[in-house]
Structure formats: C-alpha cells, structure tokens
C-alpha atoms as a PDB file:
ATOM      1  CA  UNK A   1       0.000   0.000   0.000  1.00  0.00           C
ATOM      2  CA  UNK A   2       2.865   2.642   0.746  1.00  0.00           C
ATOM      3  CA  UNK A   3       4.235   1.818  -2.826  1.00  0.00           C
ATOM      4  CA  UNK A   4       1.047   2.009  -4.340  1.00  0.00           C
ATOM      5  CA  UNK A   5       0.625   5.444  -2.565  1.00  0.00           C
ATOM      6  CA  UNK A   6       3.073   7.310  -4.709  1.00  0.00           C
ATOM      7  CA  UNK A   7       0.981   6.287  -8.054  1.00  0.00           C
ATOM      8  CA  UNK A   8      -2.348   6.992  -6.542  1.00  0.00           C
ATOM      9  CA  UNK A   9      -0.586  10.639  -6.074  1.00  0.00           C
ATOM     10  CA  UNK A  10       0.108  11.070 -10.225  1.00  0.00           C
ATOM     11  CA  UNK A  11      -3.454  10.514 -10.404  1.00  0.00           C
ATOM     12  CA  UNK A  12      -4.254  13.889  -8.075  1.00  0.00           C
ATOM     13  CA  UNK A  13      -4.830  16.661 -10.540  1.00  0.00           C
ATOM     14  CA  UNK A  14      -6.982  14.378 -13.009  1.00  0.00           C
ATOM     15  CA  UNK A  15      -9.983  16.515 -14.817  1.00  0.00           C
ATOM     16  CA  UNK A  16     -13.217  15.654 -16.598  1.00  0.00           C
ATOM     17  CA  UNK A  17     -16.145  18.172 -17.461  1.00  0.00           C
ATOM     18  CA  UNK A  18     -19.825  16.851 -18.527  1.00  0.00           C
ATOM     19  CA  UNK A  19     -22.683  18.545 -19.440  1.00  0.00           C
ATOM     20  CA  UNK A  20     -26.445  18.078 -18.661  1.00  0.00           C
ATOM     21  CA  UNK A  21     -29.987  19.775 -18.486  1.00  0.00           C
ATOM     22  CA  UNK A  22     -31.781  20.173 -15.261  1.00  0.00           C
ATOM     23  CA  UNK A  23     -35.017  18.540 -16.907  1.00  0.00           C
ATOM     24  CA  UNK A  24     -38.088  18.645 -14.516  1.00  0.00           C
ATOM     25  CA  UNK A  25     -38.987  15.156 -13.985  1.00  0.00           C
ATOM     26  CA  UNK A  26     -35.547  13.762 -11.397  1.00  0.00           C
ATOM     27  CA  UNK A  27     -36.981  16.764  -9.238  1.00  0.00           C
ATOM     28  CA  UNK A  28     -41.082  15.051  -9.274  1.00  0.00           C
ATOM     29  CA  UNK A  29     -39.454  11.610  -9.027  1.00  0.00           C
ATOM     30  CA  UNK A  30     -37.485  12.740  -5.494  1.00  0.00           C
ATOM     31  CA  UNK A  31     -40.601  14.631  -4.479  1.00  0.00           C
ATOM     32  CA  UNK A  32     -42.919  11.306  -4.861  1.00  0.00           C
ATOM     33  CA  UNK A  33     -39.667   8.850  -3.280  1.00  0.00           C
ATOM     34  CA  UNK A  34     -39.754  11.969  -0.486  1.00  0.00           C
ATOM     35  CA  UNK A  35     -43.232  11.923   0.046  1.00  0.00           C
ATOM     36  CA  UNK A  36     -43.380  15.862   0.262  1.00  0.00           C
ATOM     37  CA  UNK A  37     -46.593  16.370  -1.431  1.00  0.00           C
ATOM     38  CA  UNK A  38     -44.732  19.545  -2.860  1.00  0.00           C
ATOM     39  CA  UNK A  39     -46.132  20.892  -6.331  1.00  0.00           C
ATOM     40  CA  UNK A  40     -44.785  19.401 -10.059  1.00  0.00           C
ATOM     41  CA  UNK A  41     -41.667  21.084 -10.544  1.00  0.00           C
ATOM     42  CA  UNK A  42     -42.407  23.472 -13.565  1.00  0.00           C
ATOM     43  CA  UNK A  43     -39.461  25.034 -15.969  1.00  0.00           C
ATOM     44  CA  UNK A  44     -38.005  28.465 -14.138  1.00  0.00           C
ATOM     45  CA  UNK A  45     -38.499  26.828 -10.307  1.00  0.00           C
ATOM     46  CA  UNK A  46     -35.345  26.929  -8.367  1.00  0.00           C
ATOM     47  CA  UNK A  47     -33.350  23.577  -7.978  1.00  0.00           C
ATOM     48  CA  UNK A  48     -33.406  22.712  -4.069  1.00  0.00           C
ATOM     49  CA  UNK A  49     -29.774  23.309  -2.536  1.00  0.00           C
ATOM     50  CA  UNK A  50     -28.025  19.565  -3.329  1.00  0.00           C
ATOM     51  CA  UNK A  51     -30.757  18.014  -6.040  1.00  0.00           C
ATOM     52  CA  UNK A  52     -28.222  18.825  -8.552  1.00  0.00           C
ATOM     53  CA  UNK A  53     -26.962  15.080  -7.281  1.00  0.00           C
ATOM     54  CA  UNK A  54     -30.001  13.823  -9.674  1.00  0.00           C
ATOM     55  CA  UNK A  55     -28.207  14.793 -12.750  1.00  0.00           C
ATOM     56  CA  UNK A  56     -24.940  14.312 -14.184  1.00  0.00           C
ATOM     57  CA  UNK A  57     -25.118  11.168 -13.721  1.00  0.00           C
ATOM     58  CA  UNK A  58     -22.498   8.377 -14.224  1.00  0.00           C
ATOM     59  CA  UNK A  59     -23.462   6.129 -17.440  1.00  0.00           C
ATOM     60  CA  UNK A  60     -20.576   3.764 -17.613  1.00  0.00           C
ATOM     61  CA  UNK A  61     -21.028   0.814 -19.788  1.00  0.00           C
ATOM     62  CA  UNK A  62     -22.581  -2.793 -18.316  1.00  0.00           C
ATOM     63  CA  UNK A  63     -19.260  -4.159 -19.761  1.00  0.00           C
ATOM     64  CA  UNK A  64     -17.232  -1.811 -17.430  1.00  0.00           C
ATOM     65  CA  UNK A  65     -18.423  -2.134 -13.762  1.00  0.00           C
ATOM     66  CA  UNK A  66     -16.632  -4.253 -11.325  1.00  0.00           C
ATOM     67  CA  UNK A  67     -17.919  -7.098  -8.029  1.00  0.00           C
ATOM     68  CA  UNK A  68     -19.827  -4.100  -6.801  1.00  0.00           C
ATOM     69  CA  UNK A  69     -21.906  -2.993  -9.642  1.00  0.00           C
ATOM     70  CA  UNK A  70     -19.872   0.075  -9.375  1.00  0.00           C
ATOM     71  CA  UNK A  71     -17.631   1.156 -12.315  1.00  0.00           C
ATOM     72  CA  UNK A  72     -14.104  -0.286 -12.384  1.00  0.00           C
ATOM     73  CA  UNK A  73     -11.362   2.399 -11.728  1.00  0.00           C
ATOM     74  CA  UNK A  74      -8.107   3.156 -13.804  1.00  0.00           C
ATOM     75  CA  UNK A  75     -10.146   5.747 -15.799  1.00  0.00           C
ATOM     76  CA  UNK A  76     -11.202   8.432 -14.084  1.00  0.00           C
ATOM     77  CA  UNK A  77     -10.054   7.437 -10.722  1.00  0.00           C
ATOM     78  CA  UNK A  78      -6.199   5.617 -10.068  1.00  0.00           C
ATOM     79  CA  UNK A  79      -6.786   1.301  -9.804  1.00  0.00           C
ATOM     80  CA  UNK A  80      -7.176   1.332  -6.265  1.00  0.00           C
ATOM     81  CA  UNK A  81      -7.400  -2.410  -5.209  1.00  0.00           C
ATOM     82  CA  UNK A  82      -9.406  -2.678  -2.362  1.00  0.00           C
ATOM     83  CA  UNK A  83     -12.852  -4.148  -3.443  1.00  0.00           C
ATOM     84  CA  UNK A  84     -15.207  -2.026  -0.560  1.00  0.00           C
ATOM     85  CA  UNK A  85     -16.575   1.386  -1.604  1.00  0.00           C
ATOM     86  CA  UNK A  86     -18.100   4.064   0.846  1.00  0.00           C
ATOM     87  CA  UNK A  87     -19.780   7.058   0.669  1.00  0.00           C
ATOM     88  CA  UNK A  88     -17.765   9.337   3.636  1.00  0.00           C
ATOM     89  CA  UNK A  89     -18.992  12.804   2.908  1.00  0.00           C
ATOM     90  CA  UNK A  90     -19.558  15.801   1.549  1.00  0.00           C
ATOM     91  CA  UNK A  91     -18.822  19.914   1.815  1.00  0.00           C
ATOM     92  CA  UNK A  92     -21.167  22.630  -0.457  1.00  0.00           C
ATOM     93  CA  UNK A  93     -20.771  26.182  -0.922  1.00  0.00           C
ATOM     94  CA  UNK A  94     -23.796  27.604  -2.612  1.00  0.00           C
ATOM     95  CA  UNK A  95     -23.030  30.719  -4.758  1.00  0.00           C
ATOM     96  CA  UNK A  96     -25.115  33.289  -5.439  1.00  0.00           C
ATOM     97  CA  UNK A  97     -26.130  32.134  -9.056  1.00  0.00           C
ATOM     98  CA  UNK A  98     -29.068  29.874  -8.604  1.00  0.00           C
ATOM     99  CA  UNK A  99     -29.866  26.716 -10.424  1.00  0.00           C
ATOM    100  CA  UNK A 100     -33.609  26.649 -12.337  1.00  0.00           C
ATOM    101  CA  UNK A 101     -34.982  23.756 -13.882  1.00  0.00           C
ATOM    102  CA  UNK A 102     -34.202  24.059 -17.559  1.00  0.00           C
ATOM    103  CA  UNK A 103     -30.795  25.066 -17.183  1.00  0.00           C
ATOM    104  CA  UNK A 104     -27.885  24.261 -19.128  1.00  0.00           C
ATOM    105  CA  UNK A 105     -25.314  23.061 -16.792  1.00  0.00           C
ATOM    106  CA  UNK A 106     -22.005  21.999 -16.371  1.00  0.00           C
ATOM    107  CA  UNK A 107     -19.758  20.419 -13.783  1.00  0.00           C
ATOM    108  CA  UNK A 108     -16.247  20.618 -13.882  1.00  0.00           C
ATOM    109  CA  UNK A 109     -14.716  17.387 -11.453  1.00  0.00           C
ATOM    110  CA  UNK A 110     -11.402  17.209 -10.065  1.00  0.00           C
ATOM    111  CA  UNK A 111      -9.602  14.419  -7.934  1.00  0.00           C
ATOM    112  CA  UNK A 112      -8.289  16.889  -5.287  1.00  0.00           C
ATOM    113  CA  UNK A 113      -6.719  14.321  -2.831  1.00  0.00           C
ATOM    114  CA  UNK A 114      -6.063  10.543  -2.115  1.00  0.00           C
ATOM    115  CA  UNK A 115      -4.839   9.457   1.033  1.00  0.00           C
ATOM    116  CA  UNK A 116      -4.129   6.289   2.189  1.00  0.00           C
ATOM    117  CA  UNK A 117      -4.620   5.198   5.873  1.00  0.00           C
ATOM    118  CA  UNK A 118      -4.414   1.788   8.287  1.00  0.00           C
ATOM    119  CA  UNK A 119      -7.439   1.354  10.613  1.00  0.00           C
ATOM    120  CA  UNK A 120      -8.754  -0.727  13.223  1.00  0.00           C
ATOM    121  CA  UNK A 121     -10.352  -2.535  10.019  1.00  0.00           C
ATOM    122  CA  UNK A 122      -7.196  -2.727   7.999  1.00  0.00           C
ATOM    123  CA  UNK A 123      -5.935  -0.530   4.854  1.00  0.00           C
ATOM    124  CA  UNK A 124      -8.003   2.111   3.681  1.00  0.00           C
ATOM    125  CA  UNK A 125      -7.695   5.157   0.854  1.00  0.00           C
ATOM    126  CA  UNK A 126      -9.380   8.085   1.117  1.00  0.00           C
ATOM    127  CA  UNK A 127     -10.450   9.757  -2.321  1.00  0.00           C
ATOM    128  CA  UNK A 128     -11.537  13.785  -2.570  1.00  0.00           C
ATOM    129  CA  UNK A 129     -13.151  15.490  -5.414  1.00  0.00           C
ATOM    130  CA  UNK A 130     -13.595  19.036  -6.250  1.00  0.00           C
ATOM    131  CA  UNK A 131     -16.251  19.792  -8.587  1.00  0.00           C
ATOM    132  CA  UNK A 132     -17.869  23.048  -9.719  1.00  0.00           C
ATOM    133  CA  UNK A 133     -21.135  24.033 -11.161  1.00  0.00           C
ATOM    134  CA  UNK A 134     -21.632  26.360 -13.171  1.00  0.00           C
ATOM    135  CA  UNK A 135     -25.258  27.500 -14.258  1.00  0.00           C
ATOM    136  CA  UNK A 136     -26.581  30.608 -17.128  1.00  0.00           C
ATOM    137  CA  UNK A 137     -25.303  32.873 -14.065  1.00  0.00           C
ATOM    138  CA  UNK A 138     -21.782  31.553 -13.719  1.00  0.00           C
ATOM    139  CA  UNK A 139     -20.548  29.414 -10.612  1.00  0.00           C
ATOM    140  CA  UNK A 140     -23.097  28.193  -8.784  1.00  0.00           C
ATOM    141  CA  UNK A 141     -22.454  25.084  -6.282  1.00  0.00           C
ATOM    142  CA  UNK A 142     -18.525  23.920  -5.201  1.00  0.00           C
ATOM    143  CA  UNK A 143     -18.668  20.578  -3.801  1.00  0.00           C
ATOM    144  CA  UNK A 144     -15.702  18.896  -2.294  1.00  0.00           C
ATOM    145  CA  UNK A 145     -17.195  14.568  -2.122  1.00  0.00           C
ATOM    146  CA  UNK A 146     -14.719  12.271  -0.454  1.00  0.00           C
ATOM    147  CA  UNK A 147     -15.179   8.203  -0.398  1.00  0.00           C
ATOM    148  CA  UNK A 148     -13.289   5.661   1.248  1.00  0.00           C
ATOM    149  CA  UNK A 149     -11.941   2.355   0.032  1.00  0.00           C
ATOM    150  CA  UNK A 150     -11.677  -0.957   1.995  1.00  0.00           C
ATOM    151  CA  UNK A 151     -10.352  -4.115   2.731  1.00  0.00           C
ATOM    152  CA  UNK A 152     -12.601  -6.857   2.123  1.00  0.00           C
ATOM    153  CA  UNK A 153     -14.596  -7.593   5.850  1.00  0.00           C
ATOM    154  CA  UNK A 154     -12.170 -10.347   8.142  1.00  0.00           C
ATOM    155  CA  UNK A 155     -14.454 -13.542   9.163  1.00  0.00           C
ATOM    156  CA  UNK A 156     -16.159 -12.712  11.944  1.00  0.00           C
ATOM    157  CA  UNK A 157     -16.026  -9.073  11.944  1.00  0.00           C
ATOM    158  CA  UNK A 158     -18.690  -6.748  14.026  1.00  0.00           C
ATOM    159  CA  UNK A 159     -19.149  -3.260  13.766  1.00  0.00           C
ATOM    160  CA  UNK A 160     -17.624  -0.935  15.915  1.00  0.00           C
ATOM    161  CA  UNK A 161     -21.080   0.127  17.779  1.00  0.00           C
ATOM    162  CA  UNK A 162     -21.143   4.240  16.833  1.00  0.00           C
ATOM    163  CA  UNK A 163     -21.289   7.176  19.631  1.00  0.00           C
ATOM    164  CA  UNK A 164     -24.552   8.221  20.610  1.00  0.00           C
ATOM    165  CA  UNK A 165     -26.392  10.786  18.901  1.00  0.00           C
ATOM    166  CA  UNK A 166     -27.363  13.932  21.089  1.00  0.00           C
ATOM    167  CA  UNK A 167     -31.258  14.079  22.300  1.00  0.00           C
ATOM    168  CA  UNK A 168     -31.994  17.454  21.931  1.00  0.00           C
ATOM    169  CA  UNK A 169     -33.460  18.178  18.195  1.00  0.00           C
ATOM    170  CA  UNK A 170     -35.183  21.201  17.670  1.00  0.00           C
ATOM    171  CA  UNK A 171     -36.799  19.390  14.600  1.00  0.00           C
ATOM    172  CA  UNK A 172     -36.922  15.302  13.834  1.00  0.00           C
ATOM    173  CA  UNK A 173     -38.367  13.380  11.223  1.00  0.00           C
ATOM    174  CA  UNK A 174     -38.533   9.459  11.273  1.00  0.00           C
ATOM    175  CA  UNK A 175     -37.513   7.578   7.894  1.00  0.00           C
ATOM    176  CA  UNK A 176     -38.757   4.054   7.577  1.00  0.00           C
ATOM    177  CA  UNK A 177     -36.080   2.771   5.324  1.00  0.00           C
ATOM    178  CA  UNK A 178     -37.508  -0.259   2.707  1.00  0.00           C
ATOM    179  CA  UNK A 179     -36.218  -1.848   0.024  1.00  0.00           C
ATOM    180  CA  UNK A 180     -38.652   0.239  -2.288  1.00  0.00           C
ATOM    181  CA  UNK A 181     -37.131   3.388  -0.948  1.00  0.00           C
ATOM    182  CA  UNK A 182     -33.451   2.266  -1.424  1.00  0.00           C
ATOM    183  CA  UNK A 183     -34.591   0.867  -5.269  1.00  0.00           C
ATOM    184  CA  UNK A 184     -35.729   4.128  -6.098  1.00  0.00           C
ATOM    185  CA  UNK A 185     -32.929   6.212  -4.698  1.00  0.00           C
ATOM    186  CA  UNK A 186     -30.712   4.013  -7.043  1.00  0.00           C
ATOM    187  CA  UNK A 187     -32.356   4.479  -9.807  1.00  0.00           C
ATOM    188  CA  UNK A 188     -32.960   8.633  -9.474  1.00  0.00           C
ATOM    189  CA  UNK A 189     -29.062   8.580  -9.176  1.00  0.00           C
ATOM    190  CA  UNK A 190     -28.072   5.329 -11.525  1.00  0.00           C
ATOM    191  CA  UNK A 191     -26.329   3.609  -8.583  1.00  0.00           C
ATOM    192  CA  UNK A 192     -25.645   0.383  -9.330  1.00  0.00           C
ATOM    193  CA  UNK A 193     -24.182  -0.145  -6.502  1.00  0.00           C
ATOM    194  CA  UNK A 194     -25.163  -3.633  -5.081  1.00  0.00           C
ATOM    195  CA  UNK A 195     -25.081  -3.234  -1.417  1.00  0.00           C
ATOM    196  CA  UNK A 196     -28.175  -1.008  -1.457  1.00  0.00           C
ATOM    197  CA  UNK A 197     -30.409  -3.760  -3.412  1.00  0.00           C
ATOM    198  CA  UNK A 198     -28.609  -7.103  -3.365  1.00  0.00           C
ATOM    199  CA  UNK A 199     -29.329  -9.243  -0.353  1.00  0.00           C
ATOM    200  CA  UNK A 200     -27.298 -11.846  -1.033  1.00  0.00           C
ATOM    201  CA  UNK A 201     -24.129  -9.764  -2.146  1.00  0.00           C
ATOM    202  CA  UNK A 202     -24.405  -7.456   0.713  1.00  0.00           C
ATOM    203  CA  UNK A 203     -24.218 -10.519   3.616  1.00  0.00           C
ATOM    204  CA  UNK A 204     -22.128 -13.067   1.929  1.00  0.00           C
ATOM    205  CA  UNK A 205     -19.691 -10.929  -0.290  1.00  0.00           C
ATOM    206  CA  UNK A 206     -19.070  -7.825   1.892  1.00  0.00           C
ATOM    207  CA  UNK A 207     -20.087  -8.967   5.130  1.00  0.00           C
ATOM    208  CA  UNK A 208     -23.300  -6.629   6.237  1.00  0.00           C
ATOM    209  CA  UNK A 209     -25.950  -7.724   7.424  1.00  0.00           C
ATOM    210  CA  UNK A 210     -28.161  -6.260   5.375  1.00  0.00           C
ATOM    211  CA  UNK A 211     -29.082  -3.599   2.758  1.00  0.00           C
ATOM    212  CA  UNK A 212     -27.618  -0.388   3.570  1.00  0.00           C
ATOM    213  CA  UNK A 213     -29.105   2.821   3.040  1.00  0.00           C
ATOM    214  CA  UNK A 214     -27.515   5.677   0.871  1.00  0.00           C
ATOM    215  CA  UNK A 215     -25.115   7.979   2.548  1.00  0.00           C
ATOM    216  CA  UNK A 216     -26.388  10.637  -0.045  1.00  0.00           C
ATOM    217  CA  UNK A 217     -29.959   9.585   0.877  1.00  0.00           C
ATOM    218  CA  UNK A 218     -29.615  10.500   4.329  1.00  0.00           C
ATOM    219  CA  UNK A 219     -27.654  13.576   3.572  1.00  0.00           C
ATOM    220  CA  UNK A 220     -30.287  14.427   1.735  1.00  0.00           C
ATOM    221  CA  UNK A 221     -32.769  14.120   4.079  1.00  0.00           C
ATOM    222  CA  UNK A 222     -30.807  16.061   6.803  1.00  0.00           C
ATOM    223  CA  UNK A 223     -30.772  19.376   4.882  1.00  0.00           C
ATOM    224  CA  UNK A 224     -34.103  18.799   3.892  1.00  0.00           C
ATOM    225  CA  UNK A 225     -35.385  18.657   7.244  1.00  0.00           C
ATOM    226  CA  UNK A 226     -33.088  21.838   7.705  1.00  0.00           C
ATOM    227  CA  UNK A 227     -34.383  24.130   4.976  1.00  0.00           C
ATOM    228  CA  UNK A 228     -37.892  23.453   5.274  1.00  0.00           C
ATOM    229  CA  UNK A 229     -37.685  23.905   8.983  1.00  0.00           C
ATOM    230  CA  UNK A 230     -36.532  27.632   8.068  1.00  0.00           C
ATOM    231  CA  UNK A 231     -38.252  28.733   5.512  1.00  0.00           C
ATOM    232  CA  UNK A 232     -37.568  31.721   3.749  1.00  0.00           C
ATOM    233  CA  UNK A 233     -33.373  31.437   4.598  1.00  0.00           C
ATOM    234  CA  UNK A 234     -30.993  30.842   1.841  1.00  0.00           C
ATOM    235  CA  UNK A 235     -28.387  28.089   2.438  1.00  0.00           C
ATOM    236  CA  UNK A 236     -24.872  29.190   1.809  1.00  0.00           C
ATOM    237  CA  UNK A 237     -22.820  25.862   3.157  1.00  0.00           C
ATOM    238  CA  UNK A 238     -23.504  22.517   3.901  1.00  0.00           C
ATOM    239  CA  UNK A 239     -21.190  19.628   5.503  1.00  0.00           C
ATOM    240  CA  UNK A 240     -22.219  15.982   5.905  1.00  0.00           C
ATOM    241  CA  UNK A 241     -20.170  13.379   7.195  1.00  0.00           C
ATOM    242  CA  UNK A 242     -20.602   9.549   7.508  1.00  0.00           C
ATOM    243  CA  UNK A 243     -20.001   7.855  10.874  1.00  0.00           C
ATOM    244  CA  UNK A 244     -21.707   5.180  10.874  1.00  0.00           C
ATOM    245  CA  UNK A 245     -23.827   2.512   8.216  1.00  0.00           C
ATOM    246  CA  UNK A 246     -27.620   2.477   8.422  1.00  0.00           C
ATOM    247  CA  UNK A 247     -29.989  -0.834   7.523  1.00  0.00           C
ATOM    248  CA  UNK A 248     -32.816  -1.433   5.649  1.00  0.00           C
ATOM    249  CA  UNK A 249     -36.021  -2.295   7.024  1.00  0.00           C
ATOM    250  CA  UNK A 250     -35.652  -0.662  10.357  1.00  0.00           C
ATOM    251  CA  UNK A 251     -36.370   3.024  11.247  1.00  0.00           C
ATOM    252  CA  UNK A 252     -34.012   5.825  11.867  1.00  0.00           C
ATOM    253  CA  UNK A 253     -34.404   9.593  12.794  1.00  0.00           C
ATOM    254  CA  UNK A 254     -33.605  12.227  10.883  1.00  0.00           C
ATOM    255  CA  UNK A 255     -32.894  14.929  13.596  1.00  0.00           C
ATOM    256  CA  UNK A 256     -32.139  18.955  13.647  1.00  0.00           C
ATOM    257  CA  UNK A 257     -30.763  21.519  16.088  1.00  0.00           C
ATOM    258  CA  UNK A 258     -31.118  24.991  15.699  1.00  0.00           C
ATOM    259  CA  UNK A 259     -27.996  27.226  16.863  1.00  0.00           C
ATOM    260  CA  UNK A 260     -27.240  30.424  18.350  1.00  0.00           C
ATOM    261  CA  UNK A 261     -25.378  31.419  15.548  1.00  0.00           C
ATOM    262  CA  UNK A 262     -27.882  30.738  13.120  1.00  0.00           C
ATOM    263  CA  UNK A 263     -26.774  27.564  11.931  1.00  0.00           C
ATOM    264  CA  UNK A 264     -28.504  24.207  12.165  1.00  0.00           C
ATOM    265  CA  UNK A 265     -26.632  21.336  12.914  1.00  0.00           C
ATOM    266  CA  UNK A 266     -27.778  18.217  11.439  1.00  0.00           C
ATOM    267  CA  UNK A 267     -27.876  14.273  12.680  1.00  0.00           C
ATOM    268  CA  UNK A 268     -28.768  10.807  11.653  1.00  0.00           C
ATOM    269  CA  UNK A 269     -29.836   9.001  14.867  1.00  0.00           C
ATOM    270  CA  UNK A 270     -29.685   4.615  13.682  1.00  0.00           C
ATOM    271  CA  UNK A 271     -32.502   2.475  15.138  1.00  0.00           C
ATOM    272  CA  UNK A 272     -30.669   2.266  19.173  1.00  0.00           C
ATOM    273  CA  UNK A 273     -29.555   5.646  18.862  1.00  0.00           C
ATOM    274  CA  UNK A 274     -26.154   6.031  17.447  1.00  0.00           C
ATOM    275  CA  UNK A 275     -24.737   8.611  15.251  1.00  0.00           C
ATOM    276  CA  UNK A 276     -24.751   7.431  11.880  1.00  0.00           C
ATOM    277  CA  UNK A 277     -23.906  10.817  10.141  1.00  0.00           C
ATOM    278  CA  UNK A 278     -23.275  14.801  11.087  1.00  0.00           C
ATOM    279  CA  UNK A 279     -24.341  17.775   9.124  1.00  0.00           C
ATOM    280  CA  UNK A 280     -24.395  21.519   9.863  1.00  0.00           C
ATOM    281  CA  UNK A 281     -25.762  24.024   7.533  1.00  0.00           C
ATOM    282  CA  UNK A 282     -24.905  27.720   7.312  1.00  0.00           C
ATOM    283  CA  UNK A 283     -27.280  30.852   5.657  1.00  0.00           C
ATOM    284  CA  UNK A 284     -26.327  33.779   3.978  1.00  0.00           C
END
C-alpha cells in the first residue's frame, strides 16, 4: 500500500467536465420517493440546494463495472485495489447564481486528494473530489465529495457500535427505510451499486448484514429537514459526514438543532440511537 501510494498521487490533478440539463422530472421523481406532497416542478423553479446530485449522472457501460456494480477504476479514478466502496462525505458552498430547472449546466470534477490510511479494520484510501457548477449565471455550487476504500470484511467481523447521537433536536423526522425506498434512490441517481439492493451480495460478499441505506440519501434528508424547517433562509454551506452505516427495514431519525449562531446542525440518529452521520448548515 505505501508503494502504491506514490501512483495513486500522479493521479491527483486528473480533470473531466460533462454537461447536462436540469429537466423537470428527477426533481417530481425525489418529491414522490420523499413523500413531500410539494407541487410538479415546472421550468423556471429553483433547484433545491443539493438536487443537482439527480443529474450528471455516471453512465458507464454494463461491460465496465466491477464485483460491486460500481464502475471499475483506472479511468477516471487511479486502480485502487481494495474491493469495498463508501460514501464518507460531503462539503457545499452555494453561490449566489441559482440553479432553475431548464438550465444548461455543467460540472467541472477534479480528484483533489487521495490518502491512504491503516485502521482498526485494515488498509483504507481516502479519495476527494472538487467539482464546480456552473449555471446561465456563472458558478453556482462547489462541492468537495470524499469516499473511502476498503479491505474486504475479516471472518467474523462486528461493527464498531457508533457514539450516541445527542437528544436534543429542535426538529426530527422518522424515515422508515424499505427496500422500495433504497430501489428508487438508485435508480434517481443510476447507482448500481449492489449493497443497497442485493441481499445476497451485501451478507455473503461484503459482510453486512443487510441492505444499507444511501449515505447521499440521508444527507439528503438532513438538509431537507433543515431548509424546510426555516423557511424563507438561503443556504450558503452545507457539511455531511458519515459515521456510521444504516440498515434497511428498520427506522431511523432524521434529527435537527437549531444554533445560536444561526446555523442548524444536522444528525442521523440509527434504530438504538447512534450517530450514523453529522451535518451543519450555514445561511447567507
């Protein structure tokens, strides 16, 4: 792994730009999946802050993705070997050039980092990525995404059981997480990732036990509770982290803490009570 750390670094630096139309129906489809009851998104409405994750979407061939579903790497990203892939979070700044549904936009991506690291589970590598969005008014969303890849799990392996999550939510929401909802989170995002629909694959191959539930999903859902608990504010930052995996087919709380600054700091409380993921959001 320390050899392979000096190639990952010539991979730091690598660029790709796509292009895409923020068409109105991803924005009804995570309304209905949501359950909002909000109105059909009509051409002109503003994009919600982080719904831009329903486009540019990554349409690698069948012929091209790996164990995992997920495309193989030496393309875009350096050929990392370990075989586990994890969502481990997100930063936003939200410019002041608005997304609208019809817009032409396009997102510059960037692999700002890779870091390799040895944990209590064995050898990991952290991966970063800038990317920009730029709408009709110029720069509108910088995103910095960061995933971590693992060693397959060792026989026998538990999870570490996560910290709890504080009690004191200003706002909550309880999510009810079934296979249905996970199926159609993939497909808004074209996730083929199999440990979000594939029973078998999930237990026997990379040692869950069971389905696990989108980190985006739940980050998602945190600044969702956040904006619609302040309505009327304009988000200027978001920050989401993943502590902790979440199941299918048992509930978890979605939970929300207003600050004294202004902020809201965000949570994902699992089923007993442990912090699954951390968010704060900031206003202008």
């Amino acid at each position: 792994m320390a050899d392979a750390a000096s190639d990952y670094r010539a991979w730091i630096g690598q660029r790709r730009t796509h292009e895409d139309v923020i068409a109105p129906f991803p924005p009804k489809a995570l309304i209905a999946t949501f359950d909002t009851g909000d109105p059909e998104p009509r051409i002109g409405d503003p994009l919600p802050p982080v719904w831009h994750w329903l486009y540019f979407l990554d349409t690698a061939p069948w012929s091209k993705l790996g164990r995992d579903g997920m495309p193989t790497r030496g393309d875009f990203l350096p050929p990392i070997p370990l075989p586990r892939l994890m969502w481990a979070g997100t930063q936003f700044t939200f410019h002041d050039a608005p997304l609208r549904i019809g817009d032409q936009i396009t997102r510059e991506q960037e692999v700002s980092s890779i870091e390799p690291k040895s944990g209590s589970t064995g050898q990991m590598v952290f991966v970063t990525q800038r990317l920009r969005i730029h709408g009709p008014a110029g720069l509108a969303i910088t995103e910095e995404r960061s995933s971590v890849f693992r060693e397959d799990a060792k026989p026998g392996e538990k999870q570490k059981a996560p910290r709890q999550a504080p009690t004191d939510a200003t706002w909550s929401k309880t999510i009810a997480p079934d296979p249905v909802l996970l199926f159609r989170f993939s497909a808004l995002t074209f996730n083929p990732h199999r440990i979000h629909y594939d029973q078998p694959y999930v237990t026997s191959v990379e040692g869950y036990p069971g389905l696990l539930v989108h980190g985006p999903l739940m980050s998602l859902l945190q600044i969702e509770l956040a904006r619609r608990s302040t309505p009327g504010r304009k988000v200027a930052t978001y920050s989401c982290r993943a502590l902790a995996p979440v199941y299918a087919n048992a509930a978890f709380s979605v939970q929300a803490r207003a600050e004294a600054d202004g902020s809201v700091t965000t949570w994902i409380a699992d089923p007993n009570g442990g912090m699954a993921q951390q968010g704060k959001v900031t206003f202008a």
